[in-house]
Protein backbone atom coordinates (compact mmCIF):
# COMPACT_ATOMS: atom_id res chain seq x y z
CA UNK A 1 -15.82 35.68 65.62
CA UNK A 2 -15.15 32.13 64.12
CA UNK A 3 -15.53 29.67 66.71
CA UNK A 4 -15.03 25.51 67.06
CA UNK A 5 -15.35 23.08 69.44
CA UNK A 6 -11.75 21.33 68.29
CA UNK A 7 -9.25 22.58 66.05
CA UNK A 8 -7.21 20.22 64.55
CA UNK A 9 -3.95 21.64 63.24
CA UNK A 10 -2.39 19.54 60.39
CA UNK A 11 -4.32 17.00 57.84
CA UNK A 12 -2.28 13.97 57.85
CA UNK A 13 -2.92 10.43 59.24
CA UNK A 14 -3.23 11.44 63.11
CA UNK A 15 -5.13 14.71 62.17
CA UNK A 16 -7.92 13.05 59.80
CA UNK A 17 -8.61 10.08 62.37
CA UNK A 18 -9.11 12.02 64.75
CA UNK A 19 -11.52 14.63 63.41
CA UNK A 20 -13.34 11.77 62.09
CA UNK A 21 -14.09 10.17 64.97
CA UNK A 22 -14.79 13.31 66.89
CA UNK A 23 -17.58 14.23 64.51
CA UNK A 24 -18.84 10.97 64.43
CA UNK A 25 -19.21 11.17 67.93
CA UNK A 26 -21.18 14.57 67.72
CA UNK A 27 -18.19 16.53 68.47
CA UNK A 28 -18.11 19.86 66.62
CA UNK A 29 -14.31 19.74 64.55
CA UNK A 30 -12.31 21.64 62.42
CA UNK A 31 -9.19 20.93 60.22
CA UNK A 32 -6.77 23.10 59.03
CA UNK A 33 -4.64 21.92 56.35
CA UNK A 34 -1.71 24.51 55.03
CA UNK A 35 -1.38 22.30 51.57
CA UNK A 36 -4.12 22.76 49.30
CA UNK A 37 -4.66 18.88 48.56
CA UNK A 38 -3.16 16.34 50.30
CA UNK A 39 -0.25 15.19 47.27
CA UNK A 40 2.87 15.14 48.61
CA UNK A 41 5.43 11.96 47.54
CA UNK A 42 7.56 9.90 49.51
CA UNK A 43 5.46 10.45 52.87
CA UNK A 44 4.76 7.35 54.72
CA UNK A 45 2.30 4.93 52.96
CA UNK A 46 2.05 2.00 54.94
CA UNK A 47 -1.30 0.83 56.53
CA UNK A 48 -0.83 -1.65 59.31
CA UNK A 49 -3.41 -4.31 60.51
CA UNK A 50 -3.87 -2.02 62.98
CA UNK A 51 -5.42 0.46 60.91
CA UNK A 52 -6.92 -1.49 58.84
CA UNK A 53 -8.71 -3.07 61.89
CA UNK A 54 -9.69 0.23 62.70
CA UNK A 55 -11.28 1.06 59.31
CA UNK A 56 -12.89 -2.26 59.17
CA UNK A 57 -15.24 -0.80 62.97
CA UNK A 58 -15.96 2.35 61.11
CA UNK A 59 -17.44 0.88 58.21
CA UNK A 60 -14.68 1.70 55.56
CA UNK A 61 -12.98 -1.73 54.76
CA UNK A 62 -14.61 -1.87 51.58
CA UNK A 63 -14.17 1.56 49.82
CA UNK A 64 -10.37 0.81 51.32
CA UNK A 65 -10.00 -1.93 49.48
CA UNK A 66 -10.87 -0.42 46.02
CA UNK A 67 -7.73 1.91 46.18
CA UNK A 68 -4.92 1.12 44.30
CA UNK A 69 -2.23 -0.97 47.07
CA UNK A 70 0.45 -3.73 46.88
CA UNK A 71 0.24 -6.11 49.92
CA UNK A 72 3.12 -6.30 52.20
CA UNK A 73 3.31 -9.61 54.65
CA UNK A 74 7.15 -10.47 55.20
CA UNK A 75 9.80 -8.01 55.63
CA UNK A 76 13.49 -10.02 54.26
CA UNK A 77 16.99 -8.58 55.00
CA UNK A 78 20.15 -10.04 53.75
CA UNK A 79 21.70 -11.00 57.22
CA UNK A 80 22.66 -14.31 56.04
CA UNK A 81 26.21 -15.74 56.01
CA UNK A 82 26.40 -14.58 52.03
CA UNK A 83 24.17 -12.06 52.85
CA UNK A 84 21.16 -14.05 51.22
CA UNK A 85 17.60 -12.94 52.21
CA UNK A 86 16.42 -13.91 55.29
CA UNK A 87 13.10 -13.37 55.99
CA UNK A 88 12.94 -12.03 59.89
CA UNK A 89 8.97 -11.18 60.18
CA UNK A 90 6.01 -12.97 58.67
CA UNK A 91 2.82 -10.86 59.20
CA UNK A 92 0.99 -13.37 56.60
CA UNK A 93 1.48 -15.82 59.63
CA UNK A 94 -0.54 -14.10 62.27
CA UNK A 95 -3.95 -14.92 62.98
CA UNK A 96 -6.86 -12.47 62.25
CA UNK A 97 -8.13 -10.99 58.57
CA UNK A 98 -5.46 -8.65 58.20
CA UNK A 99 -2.31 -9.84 58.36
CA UNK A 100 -0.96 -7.86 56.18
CA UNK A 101 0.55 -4.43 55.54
CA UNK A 102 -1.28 -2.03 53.15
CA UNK A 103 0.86 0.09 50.34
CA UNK A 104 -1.40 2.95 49.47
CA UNK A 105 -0.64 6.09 48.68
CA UNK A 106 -1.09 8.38 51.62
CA UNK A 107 -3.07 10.99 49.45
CA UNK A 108 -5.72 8.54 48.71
CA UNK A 109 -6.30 7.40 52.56
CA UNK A 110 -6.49 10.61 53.24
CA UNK A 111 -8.32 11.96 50.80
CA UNK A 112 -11.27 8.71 51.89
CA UNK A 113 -11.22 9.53 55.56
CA UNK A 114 -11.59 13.62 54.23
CA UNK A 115 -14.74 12.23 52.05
CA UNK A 116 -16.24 10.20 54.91
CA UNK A 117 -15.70 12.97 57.38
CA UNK A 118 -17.63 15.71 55.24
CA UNK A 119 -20.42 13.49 55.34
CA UNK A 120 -21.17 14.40 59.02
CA UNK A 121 -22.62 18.13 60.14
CA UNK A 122 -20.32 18.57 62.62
CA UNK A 123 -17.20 18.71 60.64
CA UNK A 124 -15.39 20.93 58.58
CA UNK A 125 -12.12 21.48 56.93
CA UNK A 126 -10.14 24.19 55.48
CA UNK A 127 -7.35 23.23 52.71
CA UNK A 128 -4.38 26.15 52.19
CA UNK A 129 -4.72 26.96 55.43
CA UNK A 130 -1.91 27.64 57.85
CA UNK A 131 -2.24 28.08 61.73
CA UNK A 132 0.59 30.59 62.17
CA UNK A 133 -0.27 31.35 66.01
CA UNK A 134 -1.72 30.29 69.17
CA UNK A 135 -4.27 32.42 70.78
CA UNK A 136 -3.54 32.35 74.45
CA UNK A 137 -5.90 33.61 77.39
CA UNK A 138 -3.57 34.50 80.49
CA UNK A 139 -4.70 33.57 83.45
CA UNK A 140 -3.29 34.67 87.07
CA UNK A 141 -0.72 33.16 88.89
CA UNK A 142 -1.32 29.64 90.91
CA UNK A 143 -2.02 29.28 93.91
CA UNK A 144 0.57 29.63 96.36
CA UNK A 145 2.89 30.93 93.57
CA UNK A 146 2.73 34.75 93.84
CA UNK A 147 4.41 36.91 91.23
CA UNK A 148 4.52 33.65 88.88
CA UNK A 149 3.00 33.21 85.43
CA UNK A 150 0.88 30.57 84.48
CA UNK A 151 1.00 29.44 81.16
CA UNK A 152 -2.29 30.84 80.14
CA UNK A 153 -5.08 28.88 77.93
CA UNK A 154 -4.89 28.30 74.61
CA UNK A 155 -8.08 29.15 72.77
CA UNK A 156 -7.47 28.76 69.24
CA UNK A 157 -5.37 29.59 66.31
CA UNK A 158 -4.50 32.46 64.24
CA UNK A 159 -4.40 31.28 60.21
CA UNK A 160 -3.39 32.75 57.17
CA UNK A 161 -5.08 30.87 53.66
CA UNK A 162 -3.24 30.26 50.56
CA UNK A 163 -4.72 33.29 49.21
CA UNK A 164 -3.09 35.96 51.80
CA UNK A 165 -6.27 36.35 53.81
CA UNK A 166 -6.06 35.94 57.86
CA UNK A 167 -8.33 35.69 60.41
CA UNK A 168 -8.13 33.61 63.91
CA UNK A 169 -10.06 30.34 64.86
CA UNK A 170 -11.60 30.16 68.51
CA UNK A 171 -11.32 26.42 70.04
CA UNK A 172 -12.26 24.50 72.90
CA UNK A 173 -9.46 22.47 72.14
CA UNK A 174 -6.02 22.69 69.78
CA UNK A 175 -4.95 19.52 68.80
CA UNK A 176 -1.94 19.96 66.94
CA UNK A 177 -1.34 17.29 64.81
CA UNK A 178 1.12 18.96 62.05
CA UNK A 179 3.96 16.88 62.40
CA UNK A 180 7.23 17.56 63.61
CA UNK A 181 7.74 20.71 62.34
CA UNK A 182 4.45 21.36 64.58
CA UNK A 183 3.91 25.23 65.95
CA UNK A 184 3.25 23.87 69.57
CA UNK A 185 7.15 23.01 69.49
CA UNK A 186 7.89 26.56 69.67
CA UNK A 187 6.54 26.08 73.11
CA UNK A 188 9.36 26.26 75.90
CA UNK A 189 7.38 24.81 78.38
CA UNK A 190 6.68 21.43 76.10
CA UNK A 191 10.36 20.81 76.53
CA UNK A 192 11.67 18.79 73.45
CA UNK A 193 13.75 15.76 74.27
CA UNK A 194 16.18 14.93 71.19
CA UNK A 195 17.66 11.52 70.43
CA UNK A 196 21.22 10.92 69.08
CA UNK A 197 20.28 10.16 65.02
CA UNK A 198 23.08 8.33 62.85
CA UNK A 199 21.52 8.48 59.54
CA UNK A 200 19.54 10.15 57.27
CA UNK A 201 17.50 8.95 53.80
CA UNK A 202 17.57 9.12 50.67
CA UNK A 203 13.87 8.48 49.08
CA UNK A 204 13.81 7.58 45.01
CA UNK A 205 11.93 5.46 43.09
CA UNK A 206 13.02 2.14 40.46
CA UNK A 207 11.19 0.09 38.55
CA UNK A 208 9.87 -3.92 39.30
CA UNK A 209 9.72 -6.24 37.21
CA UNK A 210 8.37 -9.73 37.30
CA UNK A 211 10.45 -12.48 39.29
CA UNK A 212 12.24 -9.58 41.50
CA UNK A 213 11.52 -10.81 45.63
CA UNK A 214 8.21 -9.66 47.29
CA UNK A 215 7.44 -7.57 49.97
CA UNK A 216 10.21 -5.41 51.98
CA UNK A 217 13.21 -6.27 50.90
CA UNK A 218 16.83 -4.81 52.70
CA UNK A 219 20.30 -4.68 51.76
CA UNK A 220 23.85 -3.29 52.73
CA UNK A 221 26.11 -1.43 50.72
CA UNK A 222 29.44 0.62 51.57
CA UNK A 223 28.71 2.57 54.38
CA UNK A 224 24.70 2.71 53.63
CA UNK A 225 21.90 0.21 54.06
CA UNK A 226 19.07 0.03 51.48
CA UNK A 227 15.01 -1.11 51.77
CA UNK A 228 13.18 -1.66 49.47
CA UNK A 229 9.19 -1.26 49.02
CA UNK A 230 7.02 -3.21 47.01
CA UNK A 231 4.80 -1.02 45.65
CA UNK A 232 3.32 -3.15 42.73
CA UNK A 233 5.08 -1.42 39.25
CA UNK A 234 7.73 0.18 40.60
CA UNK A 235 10.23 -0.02 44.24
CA UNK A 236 9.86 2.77 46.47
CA UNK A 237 13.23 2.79 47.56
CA UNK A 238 15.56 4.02 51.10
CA UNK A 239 19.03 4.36 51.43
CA UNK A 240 20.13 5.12 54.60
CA UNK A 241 23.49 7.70 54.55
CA UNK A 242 25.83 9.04 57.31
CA UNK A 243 24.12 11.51 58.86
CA UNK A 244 25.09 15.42 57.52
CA UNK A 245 27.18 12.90 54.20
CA UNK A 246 24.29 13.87 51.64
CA UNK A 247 26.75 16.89 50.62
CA UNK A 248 29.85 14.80 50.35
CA UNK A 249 28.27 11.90 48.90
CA UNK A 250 26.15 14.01 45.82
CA UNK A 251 29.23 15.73 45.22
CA UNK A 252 31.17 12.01 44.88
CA UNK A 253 28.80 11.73 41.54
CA UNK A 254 25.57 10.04 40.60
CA UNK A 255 27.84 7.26 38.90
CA UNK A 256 29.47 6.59 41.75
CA UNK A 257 25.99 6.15 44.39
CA UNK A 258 24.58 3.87 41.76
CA UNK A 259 27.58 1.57 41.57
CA UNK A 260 27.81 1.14 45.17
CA UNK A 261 23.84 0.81 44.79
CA UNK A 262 24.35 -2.27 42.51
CA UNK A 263 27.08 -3.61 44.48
CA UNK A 264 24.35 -3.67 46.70
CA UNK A 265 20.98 -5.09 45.00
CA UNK A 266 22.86 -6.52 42.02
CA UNK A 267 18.91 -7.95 40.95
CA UNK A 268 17.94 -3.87 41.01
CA UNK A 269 21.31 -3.00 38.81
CA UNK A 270 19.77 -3.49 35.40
CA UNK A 271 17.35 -0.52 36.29
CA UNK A 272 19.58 2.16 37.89
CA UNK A 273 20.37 3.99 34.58
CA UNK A 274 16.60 5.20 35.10
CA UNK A 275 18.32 7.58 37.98
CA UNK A 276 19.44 10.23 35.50
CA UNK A 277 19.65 13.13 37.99
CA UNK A 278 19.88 13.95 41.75
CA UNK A 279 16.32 15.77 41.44
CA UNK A 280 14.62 11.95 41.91
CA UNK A 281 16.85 11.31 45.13
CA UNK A 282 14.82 13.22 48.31
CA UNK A 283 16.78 14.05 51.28
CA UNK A 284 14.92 13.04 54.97
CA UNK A 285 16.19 14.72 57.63
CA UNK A 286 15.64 11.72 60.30
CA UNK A 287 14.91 12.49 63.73
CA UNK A 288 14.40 10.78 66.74
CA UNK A 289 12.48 13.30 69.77
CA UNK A 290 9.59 13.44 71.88
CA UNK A 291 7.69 16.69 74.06
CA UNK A 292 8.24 15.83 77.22
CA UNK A 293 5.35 17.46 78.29
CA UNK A 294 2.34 16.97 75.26
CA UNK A 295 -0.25 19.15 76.77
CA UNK A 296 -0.89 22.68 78.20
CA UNK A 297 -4.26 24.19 79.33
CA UNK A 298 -6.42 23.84 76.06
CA UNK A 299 -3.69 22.39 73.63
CA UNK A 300 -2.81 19.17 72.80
CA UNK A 301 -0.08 17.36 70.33
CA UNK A 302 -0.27 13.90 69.26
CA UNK A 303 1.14 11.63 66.21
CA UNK A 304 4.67 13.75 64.66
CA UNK A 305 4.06 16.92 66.61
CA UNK A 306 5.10 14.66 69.96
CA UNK A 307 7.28 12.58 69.06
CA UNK A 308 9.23 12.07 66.02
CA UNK A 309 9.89 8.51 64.71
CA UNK A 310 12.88 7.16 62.73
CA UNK A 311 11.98 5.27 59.94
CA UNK A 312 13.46 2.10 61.55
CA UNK A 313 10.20 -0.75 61.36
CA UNK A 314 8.27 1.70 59.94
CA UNK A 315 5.75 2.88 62.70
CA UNK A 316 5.08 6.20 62.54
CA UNK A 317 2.24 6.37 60.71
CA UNK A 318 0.73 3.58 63.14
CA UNK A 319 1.57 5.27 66.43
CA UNK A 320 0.07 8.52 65.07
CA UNK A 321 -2.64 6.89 64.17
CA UNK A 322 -3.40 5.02 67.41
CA UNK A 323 -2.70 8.40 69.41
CA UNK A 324 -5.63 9.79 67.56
CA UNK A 325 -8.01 6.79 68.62
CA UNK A 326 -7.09 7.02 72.36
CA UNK A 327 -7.08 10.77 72.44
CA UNK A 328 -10.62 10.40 70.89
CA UNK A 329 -11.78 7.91 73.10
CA UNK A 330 -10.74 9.93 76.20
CA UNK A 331 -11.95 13.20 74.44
CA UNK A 332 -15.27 12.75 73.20
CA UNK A 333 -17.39 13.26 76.34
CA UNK A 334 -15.51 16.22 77.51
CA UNK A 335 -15.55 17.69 74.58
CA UNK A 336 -19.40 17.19 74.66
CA UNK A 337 -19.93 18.56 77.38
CA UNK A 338 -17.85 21.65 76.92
CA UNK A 339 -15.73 20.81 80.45
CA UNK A 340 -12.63 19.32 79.00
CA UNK A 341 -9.65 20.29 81.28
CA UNK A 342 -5.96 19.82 81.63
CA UNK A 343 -7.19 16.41 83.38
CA UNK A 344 -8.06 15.04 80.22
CA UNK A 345 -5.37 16.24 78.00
CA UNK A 346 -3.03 14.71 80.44
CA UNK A 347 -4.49 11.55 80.33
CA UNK A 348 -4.00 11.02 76.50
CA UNK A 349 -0.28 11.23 77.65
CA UNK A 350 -0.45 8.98 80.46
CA UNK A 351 -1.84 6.80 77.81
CA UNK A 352 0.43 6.96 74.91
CA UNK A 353 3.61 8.18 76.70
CA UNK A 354 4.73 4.75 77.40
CA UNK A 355 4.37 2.95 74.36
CA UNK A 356 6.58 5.89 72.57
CA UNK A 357 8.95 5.55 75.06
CA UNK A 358 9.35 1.84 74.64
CA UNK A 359 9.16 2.21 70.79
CA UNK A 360 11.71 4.60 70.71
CA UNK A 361 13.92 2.92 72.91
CA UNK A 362 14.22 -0.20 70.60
CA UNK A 363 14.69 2.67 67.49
CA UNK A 364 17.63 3.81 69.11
CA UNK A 365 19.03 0.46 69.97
CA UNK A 366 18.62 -0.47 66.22
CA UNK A 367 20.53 2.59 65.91
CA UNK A 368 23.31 2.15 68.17
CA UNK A 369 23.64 -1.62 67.28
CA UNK A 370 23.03 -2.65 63.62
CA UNK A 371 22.78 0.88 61.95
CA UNK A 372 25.35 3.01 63.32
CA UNK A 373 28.15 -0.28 62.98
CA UNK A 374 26.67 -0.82 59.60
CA UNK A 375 27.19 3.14 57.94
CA UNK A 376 31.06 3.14 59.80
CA UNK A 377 31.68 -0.31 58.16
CA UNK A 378 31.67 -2.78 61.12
CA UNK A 379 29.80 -5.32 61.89
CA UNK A 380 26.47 -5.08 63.48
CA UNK A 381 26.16 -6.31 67.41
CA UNK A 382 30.24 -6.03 67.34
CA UNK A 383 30.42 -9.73 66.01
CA UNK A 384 29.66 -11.00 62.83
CA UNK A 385 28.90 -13.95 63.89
CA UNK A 386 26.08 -12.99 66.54
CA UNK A 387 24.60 -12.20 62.71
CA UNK A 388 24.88 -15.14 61.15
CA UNK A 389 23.46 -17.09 64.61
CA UNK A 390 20.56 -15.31 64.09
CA UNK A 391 19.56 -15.21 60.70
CA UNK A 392 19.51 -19.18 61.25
CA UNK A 393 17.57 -19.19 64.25
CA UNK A 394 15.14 -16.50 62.13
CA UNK A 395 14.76 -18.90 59.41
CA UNK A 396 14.42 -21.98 61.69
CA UNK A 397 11.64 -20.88 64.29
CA UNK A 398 8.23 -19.97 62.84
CA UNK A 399 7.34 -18.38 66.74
CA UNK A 400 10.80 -16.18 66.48
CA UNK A 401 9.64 -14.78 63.42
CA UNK A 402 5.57 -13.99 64.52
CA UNK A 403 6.92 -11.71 67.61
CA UNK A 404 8.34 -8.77 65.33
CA UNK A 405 5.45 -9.32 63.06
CA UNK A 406 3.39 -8.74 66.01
CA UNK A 407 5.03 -5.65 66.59
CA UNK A 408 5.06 -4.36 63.19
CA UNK A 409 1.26 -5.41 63.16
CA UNK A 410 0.11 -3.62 66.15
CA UNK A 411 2.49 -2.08 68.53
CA UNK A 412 2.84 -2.52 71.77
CA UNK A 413 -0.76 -1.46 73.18
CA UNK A 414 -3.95 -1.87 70.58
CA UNK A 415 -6.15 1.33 70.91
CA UNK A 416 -10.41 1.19 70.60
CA UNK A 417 -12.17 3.82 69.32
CA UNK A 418 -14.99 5.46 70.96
CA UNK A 419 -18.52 3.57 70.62
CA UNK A 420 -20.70 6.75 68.82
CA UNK A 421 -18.29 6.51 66.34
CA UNK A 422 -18.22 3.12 65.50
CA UNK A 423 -20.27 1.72 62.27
């Protein structure tokens, strides 16, 4: 029988943090990761100061800084009265050593927390390999609730490896981390809360050239808003669409999108002929959702697999991340000491709950009141010139532009991670 102290499920962002702090800490972990390598474009590849705050504690700010990354500090959208560039956030202005956002491929984070975590005894991790089940222990009913069913215990995993072989995983804790197509969300009692959505995005890729703008750049087109990612040689670029108009708008013609593209970015229409097929535009399904319930006796979901993120500011990756920290933090000791109980999976919620919540809530206002207006072709906040008033008071008040730098930064709550793990 194949047995763990904590199986994480899924080997992105949240997933890797968190089973390397657990095995720093002593903590006896195990990864399994369906993909065979961790290669997959157009995932999220932003590093906040957050993160790299965090990296800098466990000892890993240098190796970080020897991977290839462009360095992101204002984020510029054309809210102007001509629709110039405005810039609305100015992380270079906040205080600290990182003030700054980090471009690097998500493969190659990953594949340096993977590196440092095999360097510990107490941690292991299994590539092309897919949890396809929970193993659940029933337990009686509660008390004072004859004839009821408890939800039972989860005590592992069943997994089946790239290679057709299956076998099953015994845990003292799941932690599924596999984003938001996550198996826990088959789970009726987690209770999935979905969020109206207006868009989706299209991902593709241009090339820069010296004297284009630096940073993030936006723009608005007809009935789709653009950003723009510095990566260094080339923009990663997002077009936001209609959301269920990716059929009607490929069918419309590849001429016809990179027109209204140029209309657009006219300074990116000298480069659009490198587009020369559908095949480089990716379709995101965007969703906006959270469990409302993140836990059940021996199971817990963080990052993705609790709440899904829209790509509006660009946070997911950060509040995964920090979910990881605090559920280490509050893990560590009763994972130790083998009593870890629905008290302490309960009180990673507690924890991170609200600051999804409040996150979420702005996403959706951005929704309902600059991106939704902007894809029907109104103007955003129902006025254009609410607009206008503050794209000067943006590039008038140094303070006005540090508070959604702040946010961008950090979040709303700044998580610590547990002192044994700590370098």
């Amino acid at each position: 029988m194949e047995r763990t102290t904590c199986c994480v499920v899924g080997g992105g962002p949240a997933g890797m943090v968190l089973a390397l702090l657990l095995a720093r800490s002593g903590v006896e972990v195990t990864v399994l990761e369906k993909h065979g390598d961790f290669l997959r474009d157009f995932r999220g590849d932003t590093v906040h100061p957050s993160t790299l705050a965090l990296l800098d504690e466990l000892g890993l700010a240098e190796r970080f800084a020897r991977l290839p990354q462009r360095r992101v500090r204002t984020v510029q959208l054309p809210i102007g009265p001509d629709r110039s560039l405005v810039t609305v956030g100015d992380i270079g202005a906040l205080r600290g050593t990182y003030n700054y956002i980090a471009m690097v491929p998500q493969w190659d984070l990953l594949n340096l927390l993977a590196e440092e975590a095999r360097r510990q005894p107490s941690f292991s991790v299994r590539m092309g390999t897919e949890a396809t089940s929970f193993l659940v222990e029933r337990t009686g009913a509660p008390p004072g609730r004859p004839g009821s069913r408890a939800p039972g215990r989860v005590t592992g995993v069943r997994y089946r490896t790239s290679d057709g072989r299956t076998g099953e995983l015994r845990a003292t804790l799941t932690v599924a981390c596999d984003g938001r197509g996550s198996l826990a969300r088959s789970l009726p009692e987690l209770r999935l809360r979905e969020f109206r959505c207006p868009m989706d995005a299209w991902w593709f890729r241009l090339p820069r050239r010296d004297g284009d703008p630096h940073g993030l750049v936006g723009g608005v087109g007809d009935r789709f808003l653009t950003a723009m990612i510095d990566r260094g040689d080339y923009w990663q670029c997002a077009v936001l669409i209609s959301k269920g108009s990716d059929g009607r708008r490929r069918a419309a013609g590849l001429e016809r999108f990179t027109a209204d593209f140029t209309a657009a970015v006219p300074w990116l229409g000298d480069r659009v002929h490198t587009l020369r097929s559908w095949d480089q535009v990716k379709l995101l399904d965007v969703r906006l959702d959270r469990l409302r319930r993140w836990h059940r006796p021996g199971l817990l979901c963080i990052g993705d697999a609790a709440h899904a993120m829209s790509p509006v500011f660009g946070i997911g990756i950060n509040l995964a991340v920090e979910d990881a920290v605090a559920a280490a933090r509050y893990l560590v000791e009763p994972l130790r000491a083998g009593t870890v109980g629905l008290r302490d999976v309960r009180a990673v919620q507690r924890r991170r709950r609200p600051t999804t919540a409040a996150t979420q809530a702005l996403q959706r206002a951005a929704h309902a009141r600059v991106i939704e207006p902007l894809l029907a072709g109104r103007p955003p906040f129902g006025n254009p010139g609410r607009a206008e008033r503050l794209a000067g008071l943006l590039s008038t008040s140094r303070w006005l532009k540090r508070v959604p730098a702040y946010f961008l930064a950090y979040g709303a709550v700044r998580e610590r991670p547990p002192a044994a793990a700590v370098r």
